[in-house]
Protein backbone atom coordinates (compact mmCIF):
# COMPACT_ATOMS: atom_id res chain seq x y z
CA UNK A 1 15.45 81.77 -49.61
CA UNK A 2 14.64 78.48 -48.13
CA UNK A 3 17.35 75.84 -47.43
CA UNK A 4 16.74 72.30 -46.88
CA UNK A 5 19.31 72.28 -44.13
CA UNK A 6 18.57 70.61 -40.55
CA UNK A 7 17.57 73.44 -38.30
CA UNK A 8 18.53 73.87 -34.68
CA UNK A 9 15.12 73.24 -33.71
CA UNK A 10 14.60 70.08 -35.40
CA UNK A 11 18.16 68.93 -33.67
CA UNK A 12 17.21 69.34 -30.52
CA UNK A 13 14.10 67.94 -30.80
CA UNK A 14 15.56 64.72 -32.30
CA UNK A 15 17.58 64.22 -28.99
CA UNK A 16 15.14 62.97 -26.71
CA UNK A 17 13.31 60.75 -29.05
CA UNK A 18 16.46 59.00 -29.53
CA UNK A 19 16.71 58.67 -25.95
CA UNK A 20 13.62 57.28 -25.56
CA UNK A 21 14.44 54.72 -28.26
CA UNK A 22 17.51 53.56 -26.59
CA UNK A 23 15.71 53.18 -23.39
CA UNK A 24 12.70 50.90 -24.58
CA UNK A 25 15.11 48.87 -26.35
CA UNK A 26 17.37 49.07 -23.14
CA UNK A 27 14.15 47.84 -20.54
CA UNK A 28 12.96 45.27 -24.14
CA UNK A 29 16.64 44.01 -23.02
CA UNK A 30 16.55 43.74 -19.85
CA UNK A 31 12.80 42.10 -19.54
CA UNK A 32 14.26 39.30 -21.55
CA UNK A 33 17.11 38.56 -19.72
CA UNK A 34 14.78 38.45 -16.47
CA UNK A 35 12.19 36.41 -17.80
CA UNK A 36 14.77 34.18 -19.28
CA UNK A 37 16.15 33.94 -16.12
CA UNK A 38 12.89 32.55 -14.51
CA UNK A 39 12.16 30.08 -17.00
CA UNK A 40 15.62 28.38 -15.96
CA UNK A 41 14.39 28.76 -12.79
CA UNK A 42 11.19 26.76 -13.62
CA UNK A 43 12.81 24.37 -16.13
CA UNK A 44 15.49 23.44 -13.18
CA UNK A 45 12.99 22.62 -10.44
CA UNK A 46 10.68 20.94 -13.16
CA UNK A 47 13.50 18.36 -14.22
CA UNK A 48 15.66 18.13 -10.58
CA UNK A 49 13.85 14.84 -8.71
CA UNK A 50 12.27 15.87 -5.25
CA UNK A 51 14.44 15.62 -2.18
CA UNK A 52 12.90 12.86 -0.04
CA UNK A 53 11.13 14.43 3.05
CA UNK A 54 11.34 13.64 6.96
CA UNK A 55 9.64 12.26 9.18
CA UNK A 56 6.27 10.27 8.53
CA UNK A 57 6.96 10.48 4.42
CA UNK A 58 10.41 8.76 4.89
CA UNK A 59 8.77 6.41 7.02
CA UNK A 60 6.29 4.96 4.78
CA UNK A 61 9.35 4.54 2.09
CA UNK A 62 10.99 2.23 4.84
CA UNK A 63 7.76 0.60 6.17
CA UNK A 64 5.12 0.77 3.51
CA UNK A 65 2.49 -1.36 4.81
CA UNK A 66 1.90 1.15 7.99
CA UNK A 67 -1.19 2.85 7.16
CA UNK A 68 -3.16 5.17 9.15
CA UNK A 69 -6.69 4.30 10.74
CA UNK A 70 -9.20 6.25 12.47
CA UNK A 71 -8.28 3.55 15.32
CA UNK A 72 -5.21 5.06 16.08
CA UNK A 73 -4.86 6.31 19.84
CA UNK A 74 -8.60 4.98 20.40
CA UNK A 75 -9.21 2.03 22.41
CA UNK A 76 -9.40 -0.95 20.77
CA UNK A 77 -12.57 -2.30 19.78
CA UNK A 78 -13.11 -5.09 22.35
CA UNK A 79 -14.16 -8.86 21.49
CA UNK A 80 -15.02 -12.31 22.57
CA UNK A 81 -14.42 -14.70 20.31
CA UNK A 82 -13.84 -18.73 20.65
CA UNK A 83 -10.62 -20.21 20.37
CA UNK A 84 -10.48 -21.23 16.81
CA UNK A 85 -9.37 -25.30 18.26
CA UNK A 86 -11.54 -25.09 21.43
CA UNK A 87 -14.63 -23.30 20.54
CA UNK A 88 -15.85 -23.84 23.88
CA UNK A 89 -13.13 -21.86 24.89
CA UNK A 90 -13.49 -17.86 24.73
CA UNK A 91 -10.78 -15.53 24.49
CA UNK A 92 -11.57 -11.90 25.67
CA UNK A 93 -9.49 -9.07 24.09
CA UNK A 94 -9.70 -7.66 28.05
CA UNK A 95 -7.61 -10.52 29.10
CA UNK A 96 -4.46 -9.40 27.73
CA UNK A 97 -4.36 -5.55 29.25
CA UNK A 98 -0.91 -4.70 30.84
CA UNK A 99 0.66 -6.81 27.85
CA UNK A 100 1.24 -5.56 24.44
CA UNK A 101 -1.21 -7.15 21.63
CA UNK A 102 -0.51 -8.15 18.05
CA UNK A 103 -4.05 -8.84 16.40
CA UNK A 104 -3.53 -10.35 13.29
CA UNK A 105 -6.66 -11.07 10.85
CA UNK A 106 -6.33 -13.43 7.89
CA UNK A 107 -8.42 -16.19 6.20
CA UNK A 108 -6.93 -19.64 4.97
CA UNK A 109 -8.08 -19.27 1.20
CA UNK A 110 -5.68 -15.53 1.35
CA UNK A 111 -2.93 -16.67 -0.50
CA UNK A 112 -0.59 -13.66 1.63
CA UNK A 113 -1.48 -14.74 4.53
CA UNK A 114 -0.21 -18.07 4.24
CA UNK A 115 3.28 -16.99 2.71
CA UNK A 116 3.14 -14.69 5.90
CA UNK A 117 2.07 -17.61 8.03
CA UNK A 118 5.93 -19.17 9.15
CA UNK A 119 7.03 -15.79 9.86
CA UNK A 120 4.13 -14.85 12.30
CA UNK A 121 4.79 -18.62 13.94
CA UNK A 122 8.55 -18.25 13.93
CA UNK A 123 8.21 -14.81 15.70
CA UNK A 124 5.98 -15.50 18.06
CA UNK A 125 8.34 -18.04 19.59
CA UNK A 126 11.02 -15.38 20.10
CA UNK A 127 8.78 -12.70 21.53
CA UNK A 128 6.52 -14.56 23.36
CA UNK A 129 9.25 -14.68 26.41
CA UNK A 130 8.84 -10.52 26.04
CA UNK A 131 5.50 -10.78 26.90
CA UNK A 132 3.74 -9.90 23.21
CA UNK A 133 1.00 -11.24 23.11
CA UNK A 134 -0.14 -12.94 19.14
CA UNK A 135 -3.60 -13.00 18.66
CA UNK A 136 -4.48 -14.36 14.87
CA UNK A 137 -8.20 -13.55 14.01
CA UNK A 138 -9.84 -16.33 11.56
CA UNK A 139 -11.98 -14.25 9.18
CA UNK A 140 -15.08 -15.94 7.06
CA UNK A 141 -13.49 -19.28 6.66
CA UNK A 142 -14.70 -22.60 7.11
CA UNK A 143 -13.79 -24.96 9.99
CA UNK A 144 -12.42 -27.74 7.72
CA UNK A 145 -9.80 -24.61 5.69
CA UNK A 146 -9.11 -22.81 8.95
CA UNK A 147 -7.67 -26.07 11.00
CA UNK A 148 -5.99 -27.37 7.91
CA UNK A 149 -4.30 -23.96 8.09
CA UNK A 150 -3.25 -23.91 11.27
CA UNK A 151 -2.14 -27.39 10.49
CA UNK A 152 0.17 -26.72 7.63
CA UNK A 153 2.28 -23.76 8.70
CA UNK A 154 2.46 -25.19 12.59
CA UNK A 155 0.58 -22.30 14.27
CA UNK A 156 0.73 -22.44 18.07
CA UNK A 157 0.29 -18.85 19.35
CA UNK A 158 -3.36 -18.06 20.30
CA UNK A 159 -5.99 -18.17 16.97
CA UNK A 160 -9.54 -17.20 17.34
CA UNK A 161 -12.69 -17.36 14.71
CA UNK A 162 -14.14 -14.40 14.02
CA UNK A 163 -18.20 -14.64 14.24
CA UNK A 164 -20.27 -15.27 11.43
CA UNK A 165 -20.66 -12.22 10.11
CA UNK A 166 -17.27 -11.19 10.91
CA UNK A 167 -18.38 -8.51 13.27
CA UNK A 168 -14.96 -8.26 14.71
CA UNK A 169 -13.30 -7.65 11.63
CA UNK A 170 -15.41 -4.52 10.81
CA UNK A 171 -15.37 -3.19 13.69
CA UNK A 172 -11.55 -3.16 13.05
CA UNK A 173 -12.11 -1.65 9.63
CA UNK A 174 -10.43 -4.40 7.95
CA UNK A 175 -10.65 -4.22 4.49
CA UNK A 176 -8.03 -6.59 3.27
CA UNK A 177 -5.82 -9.78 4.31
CA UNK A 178 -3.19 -9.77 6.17
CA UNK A 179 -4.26 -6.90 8.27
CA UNK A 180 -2.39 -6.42 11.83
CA UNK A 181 -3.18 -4.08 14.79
CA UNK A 182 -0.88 -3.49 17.39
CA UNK A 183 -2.60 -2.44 21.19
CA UNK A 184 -0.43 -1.15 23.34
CA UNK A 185 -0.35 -2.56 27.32
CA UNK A 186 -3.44 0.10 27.97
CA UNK A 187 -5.34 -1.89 25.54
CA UNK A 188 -4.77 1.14 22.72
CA UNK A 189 -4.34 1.05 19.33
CA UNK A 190 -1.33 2.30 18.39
CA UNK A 191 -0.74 1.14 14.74
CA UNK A 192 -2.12 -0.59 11.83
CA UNK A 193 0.27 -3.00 9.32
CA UNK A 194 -1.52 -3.69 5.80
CA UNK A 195 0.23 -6.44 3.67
CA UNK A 196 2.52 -9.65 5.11
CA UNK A 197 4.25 -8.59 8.12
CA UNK A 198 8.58 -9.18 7.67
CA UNK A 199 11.03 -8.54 9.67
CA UNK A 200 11.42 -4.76 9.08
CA UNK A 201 7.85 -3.93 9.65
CA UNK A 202 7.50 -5.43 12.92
CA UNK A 203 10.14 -3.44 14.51
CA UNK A 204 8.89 -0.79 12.66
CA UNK A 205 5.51 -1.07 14.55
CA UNK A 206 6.99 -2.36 17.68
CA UNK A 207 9.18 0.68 17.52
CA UNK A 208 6.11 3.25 18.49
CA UNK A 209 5.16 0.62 21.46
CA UNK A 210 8.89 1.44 22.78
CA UNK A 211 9.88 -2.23 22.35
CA UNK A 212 13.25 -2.79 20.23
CA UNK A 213 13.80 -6.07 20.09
CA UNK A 214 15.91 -8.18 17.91
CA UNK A 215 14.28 -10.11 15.20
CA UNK A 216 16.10 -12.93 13.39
C-alpha cells in the first residue's frame, strides 16, 4: 500500500536546492550592498566641489589675464615704429636689449585702456629707475585721438604708432585692447597680460622675469 509520506529520497534531494536558494539570495544580498556602495561613491564625488589644483591652474585664479601665446620663449617680433609725438623719430625694439621690455598695445577710443592708462603712467615712474623699459604701442587710431590721449592721462614713458595697417600688432597676435608683452633682457618673450594691467598682475608677470619689486 502506498503512503503519501515524504520519502528519504525526496529529503535528501530537497537539501541542496535549499542551499542553493539561500545562496542566490545570499550573493542577490551582497550585489546590492556593493553596488549601493558605489553609487555613494559616485553621488559623493558628484556633489563634493573640486579641490583647486597647483601650479599653472592656481595661477590663472590669482592672475587671470596671463594667457598663453605661441610667442612665449620665441624672440620677439622686432619693429620700427615712430615715436607717436616725434614721428620723425624711430624707436627700434633692438634698442632696448640687455633691459627688460613692457610692450603695451592700446588705442584711445578702448575704453580699458584708458581706465588702465594712470596706472601704466604711475608705474612707470617707479620702475623706470629699475631699468624696465615701457613701450605703449598706438594701434589704428587717429593722430588728433592718440595725442589727446596721451594728453589726458599724462603719459610720459616712451609711446609709438603702430603702422597703418597695424602690422606690428599682428605680428604680436593681438587680438584685443589692452594687450601687454613682457621681453625679457635677451629680447624674449616671456609672457603675455590680456585685460588692464593692476597691481597684482604686474608682479605676477614680472615675477617669471626674476624681478620682485614693490608696487604701490
Amino acid at each position: 500500500m502506498e503512503t503519501h509520506g515524504v520519502t528519504e529520497d525526496s529529503t535528501e534531494s530537497a537539501g541542496p536546492a535549499k542551499r542553493s536558494s539561500r545562496r542566490r539570495i545570499t550573493i542577490f544580498i551582497a550585489a546590492t550592498i556593493i553596488n549601493g556602495g558605489l553609487l555613494a561613491v559616485l553621488v559623493f564625488a558628484l556633489l563634493t566641489p573640486a579641490a583647486k589644483p597647483s601650479g599653472s591652474h592656481s595661477n590663472a585664479l590669482v592672475a587671470p589675464g596671463d594667457v598663453s601665446s605661441s610667442l612665449i620663449g620665441k624672440p620677439a617680433p622686432a619693429f620700427a615704429l615712430p615715436v607717436l609725438s616725434k614721428s620723425n623719430t624711430i624707436v627700434h625694439l633692438a634698442d632696448f636689449k640687455g633691459k627688460v621690455v613692457v610692450l603695451n598695445f592700446w588705442q584711445s577710443s578702448c575704453d580699458p585702456c584708458g581706465a588702465e592708462a594712470p596706472f601704466m603712467q604711475k608705474t612707470w615712474t617707479q620702475l623706470q629707475s629699475a631699468g624696465i623699459v615701457f613701450i605703449g604701442v598706438d594701434m589704428l587710431d587717429t593722430s588728433n585721438g592718440a595725442h589727446a590721449f596721451l594728453h589726458k592721462y599724462g603719459i610720459t614713458y616712451l609711446t609709438v604708432e603702430d603702422t597703418v595697417n597695424g602690422a606690428t600688432g599682428s605680428s604680436y597676435q593681438v587680438n584685443g585692447l589692452p594687450e601687454t608683452y613682457f621681453i625679457d633682457k635677451n629680447g624674449i618673450v616671456v609672457a603675455k597680460w590680456i585685460s588692464p594691467l593692476s597691481a597684482q598682475g604686474l608682479q605676477f608677470e614680472l615675477a617669471k622675469l626674476h624681478l620682485k619689486v614693490a608696487i604701490k
